[in-house]
PDB file of N, CA and C in Angstrom:
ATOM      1  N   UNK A   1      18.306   5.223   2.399  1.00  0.00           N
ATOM      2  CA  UNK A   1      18.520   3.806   2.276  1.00  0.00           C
ATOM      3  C   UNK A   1      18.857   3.223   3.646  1.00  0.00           C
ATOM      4  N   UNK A   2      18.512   1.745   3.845  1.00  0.00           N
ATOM      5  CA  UNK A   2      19.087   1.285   5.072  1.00  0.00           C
ATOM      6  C   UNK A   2      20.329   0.732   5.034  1.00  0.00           C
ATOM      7  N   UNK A   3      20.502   0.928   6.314  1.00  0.00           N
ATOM      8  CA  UNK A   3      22.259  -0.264   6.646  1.00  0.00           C
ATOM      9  C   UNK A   3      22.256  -1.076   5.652  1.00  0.00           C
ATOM     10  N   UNK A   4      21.304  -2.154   5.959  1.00  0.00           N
ATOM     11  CA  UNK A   4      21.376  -3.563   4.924  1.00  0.00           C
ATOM     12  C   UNK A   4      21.153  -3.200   3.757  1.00  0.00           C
ATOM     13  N   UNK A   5      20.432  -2.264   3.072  1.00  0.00           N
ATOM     14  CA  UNK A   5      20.668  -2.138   1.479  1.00  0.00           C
ATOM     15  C   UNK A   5      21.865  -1.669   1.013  1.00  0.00           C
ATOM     16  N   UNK A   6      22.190  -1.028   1.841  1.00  0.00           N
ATOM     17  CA  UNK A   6      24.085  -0.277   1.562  1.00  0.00           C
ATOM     18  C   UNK A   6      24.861  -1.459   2.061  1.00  0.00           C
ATOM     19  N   UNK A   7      24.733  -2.280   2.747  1.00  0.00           N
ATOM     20  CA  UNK A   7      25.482  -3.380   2.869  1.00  0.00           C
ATOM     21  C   UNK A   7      25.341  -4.589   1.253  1.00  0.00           C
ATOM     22  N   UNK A   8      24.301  -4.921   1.582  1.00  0.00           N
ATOM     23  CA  UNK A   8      24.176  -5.374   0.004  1.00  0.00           C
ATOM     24  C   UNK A   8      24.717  -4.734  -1.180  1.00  0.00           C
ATOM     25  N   UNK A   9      24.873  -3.976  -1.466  1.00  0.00           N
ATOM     26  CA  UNK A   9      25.138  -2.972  -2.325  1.00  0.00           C
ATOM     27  C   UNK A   9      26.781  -2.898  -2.276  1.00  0.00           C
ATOM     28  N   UNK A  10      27.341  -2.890  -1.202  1.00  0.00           N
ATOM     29  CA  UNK A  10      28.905  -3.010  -1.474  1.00  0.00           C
ATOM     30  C   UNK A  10      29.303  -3.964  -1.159  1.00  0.00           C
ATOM     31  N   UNK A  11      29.092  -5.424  -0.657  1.00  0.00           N
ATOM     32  CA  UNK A  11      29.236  -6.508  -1.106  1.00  0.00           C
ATOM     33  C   UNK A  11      29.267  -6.909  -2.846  1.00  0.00           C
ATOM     34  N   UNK A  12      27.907  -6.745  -3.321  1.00  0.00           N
ATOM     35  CA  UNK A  12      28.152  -6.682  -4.719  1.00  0.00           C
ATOM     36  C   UNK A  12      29.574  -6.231  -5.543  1.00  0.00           C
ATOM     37  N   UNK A  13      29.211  -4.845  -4.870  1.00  0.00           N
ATOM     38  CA  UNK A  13      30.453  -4.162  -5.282  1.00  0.00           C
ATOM     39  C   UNK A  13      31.970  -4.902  -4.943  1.00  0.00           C
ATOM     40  N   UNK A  14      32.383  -5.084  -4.557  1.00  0.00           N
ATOM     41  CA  UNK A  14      33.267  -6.016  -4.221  1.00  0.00           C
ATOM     42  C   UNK A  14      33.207  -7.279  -4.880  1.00  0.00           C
ATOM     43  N   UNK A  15      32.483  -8.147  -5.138  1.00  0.00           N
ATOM     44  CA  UNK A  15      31.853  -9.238  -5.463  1.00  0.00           C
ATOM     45  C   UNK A  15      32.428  -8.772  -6.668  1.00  0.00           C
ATOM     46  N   UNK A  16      31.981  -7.940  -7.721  1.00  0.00           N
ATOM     47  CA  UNK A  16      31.918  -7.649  -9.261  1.00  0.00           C
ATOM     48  C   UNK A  16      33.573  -7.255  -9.365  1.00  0.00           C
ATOM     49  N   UNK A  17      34.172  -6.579  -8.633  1.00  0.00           N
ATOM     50  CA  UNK A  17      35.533  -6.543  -9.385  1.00  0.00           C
ATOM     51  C   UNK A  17      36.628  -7.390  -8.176  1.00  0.00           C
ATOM     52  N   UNK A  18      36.091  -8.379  -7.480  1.00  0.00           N
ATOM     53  CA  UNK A  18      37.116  -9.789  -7.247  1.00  0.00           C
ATOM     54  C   UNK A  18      37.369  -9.030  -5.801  1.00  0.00           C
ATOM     55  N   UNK A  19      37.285  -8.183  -5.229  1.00  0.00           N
ATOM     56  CA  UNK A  19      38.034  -7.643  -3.804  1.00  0.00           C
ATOM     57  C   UNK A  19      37.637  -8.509  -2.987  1.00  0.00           C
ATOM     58  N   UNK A  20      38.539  -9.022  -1.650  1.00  0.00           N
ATOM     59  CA  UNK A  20      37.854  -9.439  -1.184  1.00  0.00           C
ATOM     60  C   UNK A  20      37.832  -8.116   0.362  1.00  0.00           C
ATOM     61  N   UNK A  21      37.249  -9.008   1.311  1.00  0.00           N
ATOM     62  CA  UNK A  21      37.280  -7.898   2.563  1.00  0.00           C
ATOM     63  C   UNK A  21      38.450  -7.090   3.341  1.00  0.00           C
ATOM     64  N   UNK A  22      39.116  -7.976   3.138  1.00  0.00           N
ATOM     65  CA  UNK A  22      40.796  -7.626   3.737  1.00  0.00           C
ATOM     66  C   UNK A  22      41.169  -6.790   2.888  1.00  0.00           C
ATOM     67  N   UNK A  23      41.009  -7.300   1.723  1.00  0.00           N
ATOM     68  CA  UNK A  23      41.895  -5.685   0.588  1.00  0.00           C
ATOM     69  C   UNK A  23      41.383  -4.466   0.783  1.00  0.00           C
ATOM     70  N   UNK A  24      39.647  -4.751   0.872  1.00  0.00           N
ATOM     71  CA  UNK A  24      39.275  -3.078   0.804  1.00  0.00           C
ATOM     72  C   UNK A  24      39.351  -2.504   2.217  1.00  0.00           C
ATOM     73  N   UNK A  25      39.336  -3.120   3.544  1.00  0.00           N
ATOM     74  CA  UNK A  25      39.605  -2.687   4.548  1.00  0.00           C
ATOM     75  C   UNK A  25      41.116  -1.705   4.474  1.00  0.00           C
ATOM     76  N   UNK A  26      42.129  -2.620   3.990  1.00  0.00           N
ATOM     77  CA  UNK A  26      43.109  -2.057   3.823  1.00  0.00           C
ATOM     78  C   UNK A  26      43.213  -0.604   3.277  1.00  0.00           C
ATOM     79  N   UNK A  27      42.753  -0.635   1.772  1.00  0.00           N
ATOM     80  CA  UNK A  27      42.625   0.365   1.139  1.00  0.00           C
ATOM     81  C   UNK A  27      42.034   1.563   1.888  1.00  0.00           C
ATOM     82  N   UNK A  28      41.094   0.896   2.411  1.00  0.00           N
ATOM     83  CA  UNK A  28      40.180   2.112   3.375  1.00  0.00           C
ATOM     84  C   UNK A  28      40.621   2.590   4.602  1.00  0.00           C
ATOM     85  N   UNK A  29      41.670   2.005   5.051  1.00  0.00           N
ATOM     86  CA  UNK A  29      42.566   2.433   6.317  1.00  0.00           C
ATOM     87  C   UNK A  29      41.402   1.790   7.476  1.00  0.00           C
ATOM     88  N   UNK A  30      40.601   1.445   7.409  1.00  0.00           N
ATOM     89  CA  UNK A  30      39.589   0.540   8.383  1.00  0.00           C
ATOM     90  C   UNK A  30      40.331  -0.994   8.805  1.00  0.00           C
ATOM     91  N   UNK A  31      39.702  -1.389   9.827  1.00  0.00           N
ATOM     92  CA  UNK A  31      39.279  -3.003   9.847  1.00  0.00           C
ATOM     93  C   UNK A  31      38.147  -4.152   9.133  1.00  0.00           C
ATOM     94  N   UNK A  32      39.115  -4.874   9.137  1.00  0.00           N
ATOM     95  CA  UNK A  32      38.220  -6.342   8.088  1.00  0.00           C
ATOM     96  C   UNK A  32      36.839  -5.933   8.687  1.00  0.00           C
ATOM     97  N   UNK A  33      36.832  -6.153  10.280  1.00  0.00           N
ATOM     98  CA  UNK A  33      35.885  -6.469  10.985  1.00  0.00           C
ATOM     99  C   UNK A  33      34.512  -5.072  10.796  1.00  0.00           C
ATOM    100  N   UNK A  34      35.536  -4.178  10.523  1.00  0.00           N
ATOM    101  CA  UNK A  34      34.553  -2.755  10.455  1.00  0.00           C
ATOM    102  C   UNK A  34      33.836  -3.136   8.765  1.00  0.00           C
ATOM    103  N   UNK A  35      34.391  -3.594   7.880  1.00  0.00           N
ATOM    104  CA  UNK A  35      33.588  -2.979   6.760  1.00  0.00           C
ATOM    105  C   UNK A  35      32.552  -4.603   6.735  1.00  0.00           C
ATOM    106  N   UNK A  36      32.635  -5.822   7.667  1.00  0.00           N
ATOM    107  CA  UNK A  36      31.722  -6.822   7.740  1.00  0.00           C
ATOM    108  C   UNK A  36      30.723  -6.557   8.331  1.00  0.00           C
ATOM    109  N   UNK A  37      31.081  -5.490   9.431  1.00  0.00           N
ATOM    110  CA  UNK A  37      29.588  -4.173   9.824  1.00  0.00           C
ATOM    111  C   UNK A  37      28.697  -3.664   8.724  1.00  0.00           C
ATOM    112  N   UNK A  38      29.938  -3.028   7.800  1.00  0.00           N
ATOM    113  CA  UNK A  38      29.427  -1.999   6.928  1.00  0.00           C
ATOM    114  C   UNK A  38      28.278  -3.151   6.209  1.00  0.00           C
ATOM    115  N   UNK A  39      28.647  -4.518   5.509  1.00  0.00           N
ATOM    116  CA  UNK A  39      27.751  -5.053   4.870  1.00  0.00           C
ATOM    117  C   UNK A  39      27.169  -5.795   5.256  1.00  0.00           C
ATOM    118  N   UNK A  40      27.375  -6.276   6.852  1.00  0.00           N
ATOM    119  CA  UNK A  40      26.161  -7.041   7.980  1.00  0.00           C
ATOM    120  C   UNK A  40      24.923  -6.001   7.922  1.00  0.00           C
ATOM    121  N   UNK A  41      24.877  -4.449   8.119  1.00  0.00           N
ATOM    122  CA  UNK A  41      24.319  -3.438   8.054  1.00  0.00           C
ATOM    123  C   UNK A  41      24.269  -3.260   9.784  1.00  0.00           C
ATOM    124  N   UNK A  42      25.114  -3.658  10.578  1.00  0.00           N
ATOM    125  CA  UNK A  42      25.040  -3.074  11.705  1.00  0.00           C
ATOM    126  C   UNK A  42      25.685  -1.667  11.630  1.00  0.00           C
ATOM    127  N   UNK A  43      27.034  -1.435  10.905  1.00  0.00           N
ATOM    128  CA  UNK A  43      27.169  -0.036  10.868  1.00  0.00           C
ATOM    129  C   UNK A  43      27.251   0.353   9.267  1.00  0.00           C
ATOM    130  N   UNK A  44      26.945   1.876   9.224  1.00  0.00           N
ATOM    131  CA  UNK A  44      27.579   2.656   8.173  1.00  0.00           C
ATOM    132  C   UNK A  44      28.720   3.316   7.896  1.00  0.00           C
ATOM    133  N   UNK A  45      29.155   3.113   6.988  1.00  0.00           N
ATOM    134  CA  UNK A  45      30.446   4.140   7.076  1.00  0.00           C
ATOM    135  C   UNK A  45      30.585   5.898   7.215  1.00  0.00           C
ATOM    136  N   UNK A  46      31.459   6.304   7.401  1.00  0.00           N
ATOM    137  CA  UNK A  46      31.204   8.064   7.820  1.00  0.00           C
ATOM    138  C   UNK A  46      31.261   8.272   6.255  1.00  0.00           C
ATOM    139  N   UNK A  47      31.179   9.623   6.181  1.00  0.00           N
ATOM    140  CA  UNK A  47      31.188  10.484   4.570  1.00  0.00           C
ATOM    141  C   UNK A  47      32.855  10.776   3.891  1.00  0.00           C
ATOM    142  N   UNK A  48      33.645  10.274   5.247  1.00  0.00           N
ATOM    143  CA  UNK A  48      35.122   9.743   4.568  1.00  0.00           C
ATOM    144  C   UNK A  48      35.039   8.839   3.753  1.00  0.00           C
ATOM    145  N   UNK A  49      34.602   7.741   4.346  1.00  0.00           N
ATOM    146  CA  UNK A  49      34.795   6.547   3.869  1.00  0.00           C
ATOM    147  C   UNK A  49      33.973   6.020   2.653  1.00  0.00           C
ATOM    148  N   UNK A  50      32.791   6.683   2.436  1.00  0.00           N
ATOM    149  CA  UNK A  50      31.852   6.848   1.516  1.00  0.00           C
ATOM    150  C   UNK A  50      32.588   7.527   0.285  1.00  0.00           C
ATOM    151  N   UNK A  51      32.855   8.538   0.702  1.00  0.00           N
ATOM    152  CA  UNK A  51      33.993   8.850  -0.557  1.00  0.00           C
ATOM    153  C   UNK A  51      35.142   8.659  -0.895  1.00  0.00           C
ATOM    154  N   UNK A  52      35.683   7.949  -0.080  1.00  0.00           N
ATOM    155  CA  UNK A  52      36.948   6.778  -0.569  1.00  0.00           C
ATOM    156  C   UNK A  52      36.352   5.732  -1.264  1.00  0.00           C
ATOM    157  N   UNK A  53      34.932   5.324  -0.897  1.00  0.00           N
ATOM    158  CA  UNK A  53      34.380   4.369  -2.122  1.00  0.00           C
ATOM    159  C   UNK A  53      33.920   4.828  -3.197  1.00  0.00           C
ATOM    160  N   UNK A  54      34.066   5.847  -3.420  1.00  0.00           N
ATOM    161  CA  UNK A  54      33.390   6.940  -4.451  1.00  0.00           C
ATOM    162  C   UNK A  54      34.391   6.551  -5.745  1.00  0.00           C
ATOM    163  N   UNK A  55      35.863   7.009  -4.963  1.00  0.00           N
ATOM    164  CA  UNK A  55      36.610   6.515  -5.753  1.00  0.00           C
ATOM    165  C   UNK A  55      36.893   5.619  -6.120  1.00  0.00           C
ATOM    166  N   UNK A  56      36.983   4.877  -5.518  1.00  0.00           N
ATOM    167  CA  UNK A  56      37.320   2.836  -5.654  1.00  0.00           C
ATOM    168  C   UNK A  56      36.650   2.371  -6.982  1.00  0.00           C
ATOM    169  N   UNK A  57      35.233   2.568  -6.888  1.00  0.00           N
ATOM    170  CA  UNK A  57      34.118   2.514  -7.837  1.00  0.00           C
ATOM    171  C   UNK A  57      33.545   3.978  -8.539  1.00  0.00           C
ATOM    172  N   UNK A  58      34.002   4.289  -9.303  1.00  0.00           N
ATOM    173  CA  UNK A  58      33.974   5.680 -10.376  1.00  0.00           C
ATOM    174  C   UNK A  58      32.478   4.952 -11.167  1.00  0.00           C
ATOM    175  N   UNK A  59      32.719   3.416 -11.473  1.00  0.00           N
ATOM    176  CA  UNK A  59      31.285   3.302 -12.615  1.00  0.00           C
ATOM    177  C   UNK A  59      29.948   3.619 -11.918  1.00  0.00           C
ATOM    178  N   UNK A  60      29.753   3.839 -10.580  1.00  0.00           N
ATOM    179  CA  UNK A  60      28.506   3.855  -9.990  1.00  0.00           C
ATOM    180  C   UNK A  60      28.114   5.042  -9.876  1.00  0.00           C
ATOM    181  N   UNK A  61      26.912   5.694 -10.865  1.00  0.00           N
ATOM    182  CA  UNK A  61      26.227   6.984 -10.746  1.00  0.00           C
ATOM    183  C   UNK A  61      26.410   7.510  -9.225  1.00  0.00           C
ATOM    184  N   UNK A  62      27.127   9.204  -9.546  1.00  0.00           N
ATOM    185  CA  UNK A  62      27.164   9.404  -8.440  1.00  0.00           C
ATOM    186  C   UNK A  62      25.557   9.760  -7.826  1.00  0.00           C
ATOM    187  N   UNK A  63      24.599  10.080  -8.520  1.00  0.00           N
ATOM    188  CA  UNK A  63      23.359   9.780  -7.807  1.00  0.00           C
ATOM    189  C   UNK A  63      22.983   9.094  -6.714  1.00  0.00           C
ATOM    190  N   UNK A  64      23.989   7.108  -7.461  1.00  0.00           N
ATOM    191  CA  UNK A  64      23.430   6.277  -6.572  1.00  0.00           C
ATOM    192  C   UNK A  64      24.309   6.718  -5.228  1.00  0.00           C
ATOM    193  N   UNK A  65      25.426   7.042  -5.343  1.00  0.00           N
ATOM    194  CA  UNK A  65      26.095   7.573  -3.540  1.00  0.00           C
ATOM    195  C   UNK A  65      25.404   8.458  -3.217  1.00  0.00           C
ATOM    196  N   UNK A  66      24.759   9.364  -3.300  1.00  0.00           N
ATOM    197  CA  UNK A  66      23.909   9.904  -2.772  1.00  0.00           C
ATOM    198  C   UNK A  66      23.276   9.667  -2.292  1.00  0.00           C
ATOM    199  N   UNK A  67      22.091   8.587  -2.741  1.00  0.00           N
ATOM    200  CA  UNK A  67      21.002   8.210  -1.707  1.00  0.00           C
ATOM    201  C   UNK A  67      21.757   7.455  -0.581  1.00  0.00           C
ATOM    202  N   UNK A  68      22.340   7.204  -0.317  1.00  0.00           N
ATOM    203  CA  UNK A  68      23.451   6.417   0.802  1.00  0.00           C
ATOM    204  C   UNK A  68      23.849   8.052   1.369  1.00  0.00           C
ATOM    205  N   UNK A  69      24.391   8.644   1.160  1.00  0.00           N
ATOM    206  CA  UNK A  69      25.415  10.232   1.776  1.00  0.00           C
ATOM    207  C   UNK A  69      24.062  10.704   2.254  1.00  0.00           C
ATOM    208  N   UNK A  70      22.737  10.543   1.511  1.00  0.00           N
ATOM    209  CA  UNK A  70      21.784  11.602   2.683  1.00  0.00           C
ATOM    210  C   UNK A  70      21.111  10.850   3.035  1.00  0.00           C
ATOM    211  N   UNK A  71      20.350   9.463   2.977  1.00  0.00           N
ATOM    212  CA  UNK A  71      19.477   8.830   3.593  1.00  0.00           C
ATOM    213  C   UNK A  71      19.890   7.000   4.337  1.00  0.00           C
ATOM    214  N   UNK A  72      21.531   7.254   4.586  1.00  0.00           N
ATOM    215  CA  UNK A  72      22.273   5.971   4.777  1.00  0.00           C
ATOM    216  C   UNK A  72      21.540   5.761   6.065  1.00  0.00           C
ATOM    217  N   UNK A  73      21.210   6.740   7.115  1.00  0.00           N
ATOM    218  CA  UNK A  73      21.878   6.555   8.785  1.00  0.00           C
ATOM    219  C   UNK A  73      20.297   5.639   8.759  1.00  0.00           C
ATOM    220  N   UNK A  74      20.700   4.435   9.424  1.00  0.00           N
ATOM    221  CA  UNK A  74      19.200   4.174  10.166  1.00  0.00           C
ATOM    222  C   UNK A  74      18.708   4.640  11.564  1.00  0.00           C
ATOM    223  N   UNK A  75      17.453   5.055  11.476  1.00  0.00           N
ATOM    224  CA  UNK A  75      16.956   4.984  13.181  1.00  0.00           C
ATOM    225  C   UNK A  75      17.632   6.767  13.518  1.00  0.00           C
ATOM    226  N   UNK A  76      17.547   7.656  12.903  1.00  0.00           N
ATOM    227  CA  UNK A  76      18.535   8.695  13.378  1.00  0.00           C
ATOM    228  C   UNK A  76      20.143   8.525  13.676  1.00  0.00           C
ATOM    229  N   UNK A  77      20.465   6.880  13.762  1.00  0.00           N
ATOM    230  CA  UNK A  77      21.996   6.816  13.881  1.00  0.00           C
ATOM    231  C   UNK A  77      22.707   7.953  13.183  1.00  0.00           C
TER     232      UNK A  77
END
């Protein structure tokens, strides 16, 4: 998947149960500014942080984290 579809994708996520950016930064031990990367799609998050959202969101097939955990990085990033 690309940056921007995994960015889209946890925007939603967020979007659907009210978070806004500051909370989940928090939660995630990140910056506001880092996870507005994560869903600008300039960056991805590491496989920490991917599975700290794993947990956050339990309803999302872990399938769908998968295609993000092996095909997130764009460009070889």
């Amino acid at each position: 998947m690309r940056n921007k579809e995994f960015g889209k994708f946890l925007r939603d996520l967020r979007y659907k149960h009210s978070i806004n950016r500051q909370t989940l930064a928090y939660k995630l031990g990140v910056s506001e500014v880092t996870v507005w990367r994560w869903e600008e799609g300039r960056a991805f998050p590491s496989r920490k942080h991917l599975t700290a959202l794993m947990r956050m969101f339990p309803e999302v097939p872990q399938t769908e984290w998968a295609l993000y955990l092996l095909g997130g990085v764009e460009n070889g990033k």
